[in-house]
N, C-alpha and C. Protein backbone atom coordinates (compact mmCIF):
# COMPACT_ATOMS: atom_id res chain seq x y z
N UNK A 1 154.06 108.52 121.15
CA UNK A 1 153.10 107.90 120.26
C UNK A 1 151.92 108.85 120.06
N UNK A 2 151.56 109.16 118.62
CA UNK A 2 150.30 110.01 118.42
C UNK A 2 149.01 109.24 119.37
N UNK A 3 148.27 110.47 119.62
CA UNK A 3 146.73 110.37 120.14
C UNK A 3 145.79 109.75 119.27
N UNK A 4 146.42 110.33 117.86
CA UNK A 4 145.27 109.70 117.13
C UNK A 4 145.79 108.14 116.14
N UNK A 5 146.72 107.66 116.74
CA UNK A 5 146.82 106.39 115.83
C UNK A 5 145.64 105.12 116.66
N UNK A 6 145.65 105.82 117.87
CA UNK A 6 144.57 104.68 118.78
C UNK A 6 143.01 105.46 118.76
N UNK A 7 142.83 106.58 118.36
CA UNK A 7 141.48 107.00 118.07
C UNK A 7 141.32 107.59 119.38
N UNK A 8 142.20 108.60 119.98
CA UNK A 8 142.26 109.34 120.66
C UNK A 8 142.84 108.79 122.10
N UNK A 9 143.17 107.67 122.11
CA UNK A 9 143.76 106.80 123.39
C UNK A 9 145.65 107.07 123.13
N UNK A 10 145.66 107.00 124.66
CA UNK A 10 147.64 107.03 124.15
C UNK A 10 147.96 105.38 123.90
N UNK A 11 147.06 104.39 124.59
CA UNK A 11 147.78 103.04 124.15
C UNK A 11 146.86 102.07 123.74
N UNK A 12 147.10 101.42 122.81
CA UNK A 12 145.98 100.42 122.64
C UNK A 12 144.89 99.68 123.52
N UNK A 13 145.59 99.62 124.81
CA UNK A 13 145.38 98.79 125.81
C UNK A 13 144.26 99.77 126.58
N UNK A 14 144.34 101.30 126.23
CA UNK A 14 143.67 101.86 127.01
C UNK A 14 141.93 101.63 126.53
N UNK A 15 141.63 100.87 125.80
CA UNK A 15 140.71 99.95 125.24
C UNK A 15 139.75 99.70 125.83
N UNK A 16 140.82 98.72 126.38
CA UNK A 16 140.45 97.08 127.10
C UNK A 16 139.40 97.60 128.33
N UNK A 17 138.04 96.85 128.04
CA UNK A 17 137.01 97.12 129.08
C UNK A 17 136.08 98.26 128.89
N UNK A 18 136.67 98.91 127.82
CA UNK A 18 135.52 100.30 127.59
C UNK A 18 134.10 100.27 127.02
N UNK A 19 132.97 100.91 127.35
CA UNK A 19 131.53 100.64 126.93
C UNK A 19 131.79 101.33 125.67
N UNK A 20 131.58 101.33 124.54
CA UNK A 20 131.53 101.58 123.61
C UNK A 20 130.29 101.22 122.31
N UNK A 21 130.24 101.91 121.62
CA UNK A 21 128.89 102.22 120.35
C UNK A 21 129.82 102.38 119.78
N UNK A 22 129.24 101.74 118.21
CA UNK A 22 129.72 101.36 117.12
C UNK A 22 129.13 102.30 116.00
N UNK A 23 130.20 102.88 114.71
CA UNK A 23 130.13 103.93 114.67
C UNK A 23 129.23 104.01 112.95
N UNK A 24 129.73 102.31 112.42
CA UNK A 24 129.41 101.91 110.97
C UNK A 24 128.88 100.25 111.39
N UNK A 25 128.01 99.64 110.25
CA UNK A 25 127.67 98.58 110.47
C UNK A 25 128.86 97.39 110.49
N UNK A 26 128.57 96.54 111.25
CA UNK A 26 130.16 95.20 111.44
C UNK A 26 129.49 93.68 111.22
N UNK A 27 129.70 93.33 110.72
CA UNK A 27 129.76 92.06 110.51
C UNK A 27 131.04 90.77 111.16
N UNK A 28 130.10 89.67 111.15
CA UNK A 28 131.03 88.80 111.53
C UNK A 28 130.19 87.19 111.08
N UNK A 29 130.57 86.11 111.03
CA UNK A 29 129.77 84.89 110.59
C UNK A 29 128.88 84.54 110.76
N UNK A 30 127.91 85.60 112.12
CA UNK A 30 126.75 84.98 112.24
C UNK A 30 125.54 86.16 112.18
N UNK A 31 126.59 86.89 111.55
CA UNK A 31 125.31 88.77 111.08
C UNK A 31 125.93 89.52 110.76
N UNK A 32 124.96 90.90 110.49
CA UNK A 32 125.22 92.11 110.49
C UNK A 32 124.39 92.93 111.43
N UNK A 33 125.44 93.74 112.08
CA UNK A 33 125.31 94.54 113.41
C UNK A 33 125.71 95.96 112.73
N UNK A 34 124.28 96.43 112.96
CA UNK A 34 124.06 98.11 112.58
C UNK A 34 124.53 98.81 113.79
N UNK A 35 124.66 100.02 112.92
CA UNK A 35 125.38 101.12 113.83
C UNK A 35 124.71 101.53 114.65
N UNK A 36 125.44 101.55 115.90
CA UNK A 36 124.87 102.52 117.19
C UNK A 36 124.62 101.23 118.17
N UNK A 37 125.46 99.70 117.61
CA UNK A 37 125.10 98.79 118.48
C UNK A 37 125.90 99.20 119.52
N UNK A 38 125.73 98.48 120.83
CA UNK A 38 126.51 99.05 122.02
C UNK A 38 127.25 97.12 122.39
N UNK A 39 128.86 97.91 123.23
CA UNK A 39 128.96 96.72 123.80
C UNK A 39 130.58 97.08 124.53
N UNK A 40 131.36 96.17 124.48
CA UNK A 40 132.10 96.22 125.32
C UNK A 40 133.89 96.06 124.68
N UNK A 41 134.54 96.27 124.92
CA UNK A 41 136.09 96.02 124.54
C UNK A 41 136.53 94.71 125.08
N UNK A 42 136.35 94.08 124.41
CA UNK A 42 137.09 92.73 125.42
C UNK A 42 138.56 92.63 124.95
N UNK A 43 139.27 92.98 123.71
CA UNK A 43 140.71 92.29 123.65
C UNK A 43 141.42 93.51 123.07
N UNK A 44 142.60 94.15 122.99
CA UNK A 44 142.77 94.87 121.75
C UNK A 44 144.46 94.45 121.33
N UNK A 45 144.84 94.93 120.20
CA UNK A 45 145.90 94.42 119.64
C UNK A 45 146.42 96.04 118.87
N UNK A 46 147.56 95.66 118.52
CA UNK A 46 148.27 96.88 118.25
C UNK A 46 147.76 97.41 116.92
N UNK A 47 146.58 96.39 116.46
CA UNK A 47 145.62 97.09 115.02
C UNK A 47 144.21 97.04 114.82
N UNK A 48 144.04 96.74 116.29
CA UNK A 48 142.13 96.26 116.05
C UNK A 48 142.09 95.63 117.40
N UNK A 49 140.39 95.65 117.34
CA UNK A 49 139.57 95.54 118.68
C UNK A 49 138.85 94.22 118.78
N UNK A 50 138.49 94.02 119.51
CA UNK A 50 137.88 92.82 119.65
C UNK A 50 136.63 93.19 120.32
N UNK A 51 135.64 93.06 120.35
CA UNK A 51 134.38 93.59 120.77
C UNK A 51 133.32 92.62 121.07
N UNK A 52 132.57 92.72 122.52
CA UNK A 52 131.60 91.61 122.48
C UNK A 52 130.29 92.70 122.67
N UNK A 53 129.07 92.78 122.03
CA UNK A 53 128.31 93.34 122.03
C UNK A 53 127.67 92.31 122.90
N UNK A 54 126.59 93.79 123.09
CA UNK A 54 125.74 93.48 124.26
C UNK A 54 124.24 92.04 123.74
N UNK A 55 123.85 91.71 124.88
CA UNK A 55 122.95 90.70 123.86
C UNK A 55 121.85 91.08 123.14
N UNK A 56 120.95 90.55 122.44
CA UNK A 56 119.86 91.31 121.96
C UNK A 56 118.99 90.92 123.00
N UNK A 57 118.13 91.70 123.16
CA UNK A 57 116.53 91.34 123.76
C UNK A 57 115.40 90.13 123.49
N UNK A 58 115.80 90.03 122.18
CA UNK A 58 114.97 88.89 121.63
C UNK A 58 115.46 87.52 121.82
N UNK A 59 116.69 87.79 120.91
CA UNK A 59 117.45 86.24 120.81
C UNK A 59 118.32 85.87 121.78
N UNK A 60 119.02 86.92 122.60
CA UNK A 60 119.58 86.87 123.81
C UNK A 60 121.26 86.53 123.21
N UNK A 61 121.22 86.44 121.65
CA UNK A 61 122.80 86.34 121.14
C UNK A 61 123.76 87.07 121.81
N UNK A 62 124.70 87.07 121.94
CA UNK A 62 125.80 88.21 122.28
C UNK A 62 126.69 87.85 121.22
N UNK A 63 126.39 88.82 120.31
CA UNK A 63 127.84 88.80 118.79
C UNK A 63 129.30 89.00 119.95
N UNK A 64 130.35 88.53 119.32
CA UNK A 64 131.44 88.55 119.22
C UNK A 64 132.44 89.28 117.97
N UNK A 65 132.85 90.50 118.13
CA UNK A 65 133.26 90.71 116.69
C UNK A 65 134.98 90.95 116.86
N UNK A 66 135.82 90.59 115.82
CA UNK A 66 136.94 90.63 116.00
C UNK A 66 137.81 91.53 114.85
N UNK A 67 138.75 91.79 115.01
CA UNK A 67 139.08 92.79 114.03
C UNK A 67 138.55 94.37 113.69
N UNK A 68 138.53 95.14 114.46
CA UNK A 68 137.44 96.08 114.55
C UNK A 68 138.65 97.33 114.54
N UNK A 69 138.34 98.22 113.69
CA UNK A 69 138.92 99.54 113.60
C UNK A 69 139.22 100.34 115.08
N UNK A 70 140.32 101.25 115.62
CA UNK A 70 139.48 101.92 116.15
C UNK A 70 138.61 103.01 116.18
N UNK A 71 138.77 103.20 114.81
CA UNK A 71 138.08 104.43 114.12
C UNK A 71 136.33 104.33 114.07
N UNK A 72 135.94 102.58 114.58
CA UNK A 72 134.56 102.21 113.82
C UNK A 72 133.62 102.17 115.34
N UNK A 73 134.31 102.85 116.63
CA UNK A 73 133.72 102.68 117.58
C UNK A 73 134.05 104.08 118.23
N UNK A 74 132.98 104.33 119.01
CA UNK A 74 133.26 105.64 120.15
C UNK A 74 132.95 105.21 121.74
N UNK A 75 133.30 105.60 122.29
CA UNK A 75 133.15 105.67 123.70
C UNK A 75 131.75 105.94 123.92
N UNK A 76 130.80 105.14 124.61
CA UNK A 76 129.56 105.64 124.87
C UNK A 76 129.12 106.94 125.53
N UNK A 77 129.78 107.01 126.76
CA UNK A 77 129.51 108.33 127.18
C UNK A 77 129.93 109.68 126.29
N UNK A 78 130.50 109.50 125.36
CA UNK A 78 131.02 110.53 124.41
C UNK A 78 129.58 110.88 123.61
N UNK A 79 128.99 110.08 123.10
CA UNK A 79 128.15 110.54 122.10
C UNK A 79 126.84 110.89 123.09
N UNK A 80 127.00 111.04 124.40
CA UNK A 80 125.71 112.09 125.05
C UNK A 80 126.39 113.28 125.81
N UNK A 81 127.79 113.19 125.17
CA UNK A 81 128.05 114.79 126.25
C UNK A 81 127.77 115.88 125.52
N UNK A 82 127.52 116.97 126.18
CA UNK A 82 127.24 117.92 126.33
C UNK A 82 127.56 118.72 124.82
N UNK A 83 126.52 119.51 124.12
CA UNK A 83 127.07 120.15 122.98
C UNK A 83 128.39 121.03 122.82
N UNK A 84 129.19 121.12 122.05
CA UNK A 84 130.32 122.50 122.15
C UNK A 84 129.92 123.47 121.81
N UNK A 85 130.14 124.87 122.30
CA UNK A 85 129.75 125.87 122.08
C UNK A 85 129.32 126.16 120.29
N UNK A 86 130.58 125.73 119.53
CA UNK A 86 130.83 126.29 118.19
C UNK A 86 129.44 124.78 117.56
N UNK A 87 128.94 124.57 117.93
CA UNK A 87 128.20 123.08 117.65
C UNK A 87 126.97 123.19 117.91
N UNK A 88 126.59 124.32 118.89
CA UNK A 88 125.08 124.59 119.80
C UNK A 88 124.00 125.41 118.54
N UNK A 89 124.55 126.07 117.58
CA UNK A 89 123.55 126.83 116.66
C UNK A 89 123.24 125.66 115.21
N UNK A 90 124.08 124.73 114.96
CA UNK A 90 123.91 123.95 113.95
C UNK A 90 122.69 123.14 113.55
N UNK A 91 122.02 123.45 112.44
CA UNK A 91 121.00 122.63 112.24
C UNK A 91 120.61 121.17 112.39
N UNK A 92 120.23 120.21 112.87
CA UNK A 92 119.92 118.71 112.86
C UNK A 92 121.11 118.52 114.04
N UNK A 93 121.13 119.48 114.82
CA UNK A 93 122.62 118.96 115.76
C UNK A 93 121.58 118.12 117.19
N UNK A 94 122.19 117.06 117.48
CA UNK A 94 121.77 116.33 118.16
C UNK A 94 122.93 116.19 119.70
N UNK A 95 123.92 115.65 119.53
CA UNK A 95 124.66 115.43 120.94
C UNK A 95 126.21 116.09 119.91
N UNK A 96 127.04 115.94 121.07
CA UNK A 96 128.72 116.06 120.62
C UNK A 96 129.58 114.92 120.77
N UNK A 97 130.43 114.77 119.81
CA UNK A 97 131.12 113.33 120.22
C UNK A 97 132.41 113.96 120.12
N UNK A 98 133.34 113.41 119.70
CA UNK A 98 135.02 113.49 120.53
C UNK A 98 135.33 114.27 119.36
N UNK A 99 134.26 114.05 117.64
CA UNK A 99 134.73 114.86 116.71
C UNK A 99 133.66 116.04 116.72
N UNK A 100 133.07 116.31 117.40
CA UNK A 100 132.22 117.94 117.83
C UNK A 100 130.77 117.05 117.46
N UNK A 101 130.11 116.40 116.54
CA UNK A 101 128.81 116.42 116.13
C UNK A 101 128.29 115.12 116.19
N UNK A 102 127.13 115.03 115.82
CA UNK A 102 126.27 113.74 115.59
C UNK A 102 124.78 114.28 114.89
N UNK A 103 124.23 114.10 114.15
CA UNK A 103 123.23 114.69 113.51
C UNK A 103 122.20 113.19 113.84
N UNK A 104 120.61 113.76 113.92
CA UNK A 104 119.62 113.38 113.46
C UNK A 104 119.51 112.76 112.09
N UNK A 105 120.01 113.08 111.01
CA UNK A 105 119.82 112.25 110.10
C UNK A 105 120.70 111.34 109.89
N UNK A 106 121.54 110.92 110.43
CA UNK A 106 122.88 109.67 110.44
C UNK A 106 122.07 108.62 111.27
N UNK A 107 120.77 109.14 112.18
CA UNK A 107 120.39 107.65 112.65
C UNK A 107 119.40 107.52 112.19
N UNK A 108 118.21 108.70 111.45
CA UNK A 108 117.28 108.39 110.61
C UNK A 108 117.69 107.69 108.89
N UNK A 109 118.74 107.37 108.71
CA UNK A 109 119.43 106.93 107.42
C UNK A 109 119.97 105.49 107.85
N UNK A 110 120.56 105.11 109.10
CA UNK A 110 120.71 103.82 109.58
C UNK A 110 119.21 103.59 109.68
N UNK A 111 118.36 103.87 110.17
CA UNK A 111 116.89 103.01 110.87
C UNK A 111 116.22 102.87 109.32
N UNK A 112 116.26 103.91 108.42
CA UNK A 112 115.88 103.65 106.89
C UNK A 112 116.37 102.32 106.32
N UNK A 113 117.51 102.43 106.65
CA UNK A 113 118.40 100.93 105.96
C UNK A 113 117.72 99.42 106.42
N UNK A 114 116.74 99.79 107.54
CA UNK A 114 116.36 98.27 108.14
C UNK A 114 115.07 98.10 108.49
N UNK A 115 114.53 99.00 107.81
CA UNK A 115 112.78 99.63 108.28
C UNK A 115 112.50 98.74 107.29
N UNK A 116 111.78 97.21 107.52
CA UNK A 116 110.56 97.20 106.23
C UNK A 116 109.78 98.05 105.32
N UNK A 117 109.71 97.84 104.13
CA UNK A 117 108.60 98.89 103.71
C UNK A 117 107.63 98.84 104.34
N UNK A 118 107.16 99.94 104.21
CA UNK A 118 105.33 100.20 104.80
C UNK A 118 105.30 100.38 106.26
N UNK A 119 106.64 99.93 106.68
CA UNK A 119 106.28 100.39 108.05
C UNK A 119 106.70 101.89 108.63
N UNK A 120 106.94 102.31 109.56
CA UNK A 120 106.61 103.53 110.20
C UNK A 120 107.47 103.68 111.63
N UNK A 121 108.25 104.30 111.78
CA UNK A 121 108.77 104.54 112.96
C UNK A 121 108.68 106.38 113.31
N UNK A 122 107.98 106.55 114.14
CA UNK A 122 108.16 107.88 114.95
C UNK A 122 108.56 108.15 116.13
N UNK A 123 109.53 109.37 116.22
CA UNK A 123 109.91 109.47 117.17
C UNK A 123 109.06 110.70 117.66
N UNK A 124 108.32 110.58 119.13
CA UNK A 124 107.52 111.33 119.73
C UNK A 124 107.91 111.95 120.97
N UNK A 125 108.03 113.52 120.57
CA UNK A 125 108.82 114.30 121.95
C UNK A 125 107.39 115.14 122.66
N UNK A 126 107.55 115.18 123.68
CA UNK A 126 106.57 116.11 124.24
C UNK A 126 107.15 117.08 125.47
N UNK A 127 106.44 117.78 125.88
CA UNK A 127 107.34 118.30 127.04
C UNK A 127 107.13 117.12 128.44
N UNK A 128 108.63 116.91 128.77
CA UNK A 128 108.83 115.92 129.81
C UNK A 128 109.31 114.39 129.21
N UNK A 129 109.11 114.04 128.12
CA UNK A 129 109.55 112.70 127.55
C UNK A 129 109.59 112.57 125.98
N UNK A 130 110.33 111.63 125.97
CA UNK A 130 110.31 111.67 124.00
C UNK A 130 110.55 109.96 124.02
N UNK A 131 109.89 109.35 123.15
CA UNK A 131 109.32 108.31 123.04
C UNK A 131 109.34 107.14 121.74
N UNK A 132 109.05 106.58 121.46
CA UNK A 132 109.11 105.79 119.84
C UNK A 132 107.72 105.20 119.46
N UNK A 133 107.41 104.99 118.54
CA UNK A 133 106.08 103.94 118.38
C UNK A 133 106.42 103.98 116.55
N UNK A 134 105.83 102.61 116.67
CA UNK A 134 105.55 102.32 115.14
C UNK A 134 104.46 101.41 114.50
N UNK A 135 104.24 102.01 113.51
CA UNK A 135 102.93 101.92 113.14
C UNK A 135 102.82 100.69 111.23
N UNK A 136 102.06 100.19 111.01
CA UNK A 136 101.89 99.81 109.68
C UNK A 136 101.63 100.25 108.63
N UNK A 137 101.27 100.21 107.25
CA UNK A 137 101.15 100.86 106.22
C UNK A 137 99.84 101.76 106.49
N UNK A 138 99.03 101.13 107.08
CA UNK A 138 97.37 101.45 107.52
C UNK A 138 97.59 102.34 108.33
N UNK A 139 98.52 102.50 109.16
CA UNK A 139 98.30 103.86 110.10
C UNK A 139 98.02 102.98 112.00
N UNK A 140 98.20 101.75 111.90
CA UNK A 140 97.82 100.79 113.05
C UNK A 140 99.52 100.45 113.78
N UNK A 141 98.93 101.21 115.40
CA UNK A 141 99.97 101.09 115.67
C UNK A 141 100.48 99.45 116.20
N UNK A 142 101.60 99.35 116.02
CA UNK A 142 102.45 97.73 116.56
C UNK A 142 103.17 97.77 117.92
N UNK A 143 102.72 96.84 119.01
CA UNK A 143 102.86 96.37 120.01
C UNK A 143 104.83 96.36 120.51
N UNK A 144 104.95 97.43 121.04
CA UNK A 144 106.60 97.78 121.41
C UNK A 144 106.77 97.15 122.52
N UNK A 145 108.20 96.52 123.15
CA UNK A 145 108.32 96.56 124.72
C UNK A 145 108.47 97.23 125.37
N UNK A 146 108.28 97.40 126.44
CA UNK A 146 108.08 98.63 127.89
C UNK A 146 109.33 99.55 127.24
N UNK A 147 109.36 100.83 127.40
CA UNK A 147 109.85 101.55 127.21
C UNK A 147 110.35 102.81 128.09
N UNK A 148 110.35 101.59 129.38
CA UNK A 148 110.67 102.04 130.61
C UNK A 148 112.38 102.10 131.01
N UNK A 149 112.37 103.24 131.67
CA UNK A 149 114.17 102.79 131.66
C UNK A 149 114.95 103.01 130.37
N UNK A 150 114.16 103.20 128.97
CA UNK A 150 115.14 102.81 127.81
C UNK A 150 115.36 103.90 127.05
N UNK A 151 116.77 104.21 126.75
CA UNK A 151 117.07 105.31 126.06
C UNK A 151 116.52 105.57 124.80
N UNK A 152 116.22 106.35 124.36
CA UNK A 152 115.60 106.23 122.76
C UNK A 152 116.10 105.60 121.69
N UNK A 153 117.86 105.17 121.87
CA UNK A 153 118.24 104.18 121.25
C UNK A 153 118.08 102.82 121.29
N UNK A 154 117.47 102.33 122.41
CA UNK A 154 117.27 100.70 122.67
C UNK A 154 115.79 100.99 122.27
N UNK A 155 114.90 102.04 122.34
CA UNK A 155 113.27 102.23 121.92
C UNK A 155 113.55 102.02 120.64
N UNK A 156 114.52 102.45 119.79
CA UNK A 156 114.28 102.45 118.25
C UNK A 156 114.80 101.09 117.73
N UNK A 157 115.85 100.29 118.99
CA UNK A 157 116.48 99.37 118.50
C UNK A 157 115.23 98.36 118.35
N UNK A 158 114.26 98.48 119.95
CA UNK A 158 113.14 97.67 119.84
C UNK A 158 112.22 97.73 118.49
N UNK A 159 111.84 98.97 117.94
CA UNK A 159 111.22 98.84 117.16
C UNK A 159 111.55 98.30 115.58
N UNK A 160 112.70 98.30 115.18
CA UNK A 160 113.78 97.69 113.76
C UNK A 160 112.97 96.08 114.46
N UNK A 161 113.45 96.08 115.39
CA UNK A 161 113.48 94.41 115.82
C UNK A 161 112.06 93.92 115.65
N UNK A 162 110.78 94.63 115.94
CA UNK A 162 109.51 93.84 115.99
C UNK A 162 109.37 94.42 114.21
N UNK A 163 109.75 94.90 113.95
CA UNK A 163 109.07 95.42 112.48
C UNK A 163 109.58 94.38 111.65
N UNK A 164 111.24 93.82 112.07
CA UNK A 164 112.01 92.91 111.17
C UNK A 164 111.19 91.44 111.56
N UNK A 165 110.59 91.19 112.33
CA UNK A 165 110.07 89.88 113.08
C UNK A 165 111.08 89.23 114.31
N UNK A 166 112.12 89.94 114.49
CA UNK A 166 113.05 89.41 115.58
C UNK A 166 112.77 89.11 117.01
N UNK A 167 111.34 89.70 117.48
CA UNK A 167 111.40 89.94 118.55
C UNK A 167 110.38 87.95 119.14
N UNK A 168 110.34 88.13 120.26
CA UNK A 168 110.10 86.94 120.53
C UNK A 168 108.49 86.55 120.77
């Protein structure tokens, strides 16, 4: 059986239980779940995944999504390993995933898609930490949660969420 009819797995099953990030936005009856949500493999079938994402922070939901490509998810630890050599000089190159790349502007173009107008999200690197904050049309920054412990993806997830009004 090809490697790539399961999205680089030899069996469907080799699935079942994997942490996984989502690669395009998914829907299901009770939303839409943007890319880079994280969550888990709960079922798989010889054409699709079954996926329970993780809960949100705010609402404490845990989507359920069914029918899921395996093309529309990656392995989490994949999209922070290590750059490939032929991948290390590329402009906007950010991490490597199982297909060599991931760029900076594929998540500044998702966070565009859900940014209110007028608002403001920056991402702030310094030497020793890199950070998120976001601000209003005025230039006034808005009240984030601890940003302790949290990868810059759950920092940016926090900030979509208080900018959209989601947060609690």
């Amino acid at each position: 059986m090809s490697k790539d009819k399961y999205n680089g797995m030899r069996r469907a099953r080799d699935w079942e239980g994997k942490r996984i990030v989502t690669l395009r936005d998914l829907t299901n009856g009770f939303g839409l779940y943007p890319a880079g949500s994280k969550g888990v493999v709960e079922c798989v079938s010889q054409g699709s995944l079954s996926l329970q994402l993780d809960a949100c922070e705010y609402c404490h939901a845990k989507p359920y999504i069914t029918r899921v490509s395996y093309f529309d998810v990656r392995l989490a630890e994949e999209l922070f390993s290590q750059p490939s050599p032929q991948a290390k000089n590329m402009r906007g190159f950010v991490a490597s995933t199982s297909e060599g790349k991931m760029f900076l502007s594929d998540v500044a173009n998702t966070v565009c898609k859900y940014i209110p107008e007028g608002c403001h999200v920056r991402l702030c690197m310094e030497n020793g930490s890199a950070y998120v904050e976001l601000f209003d049309q005025g230039g006034n920054p808005w009240k984030l949660p601890d940003p302790a412990d949290k990868t810059l993806e759950e920092q940016i997830n926090d900030a979509l969420c208080v900018a959209n009004g989601w947060s609690a």
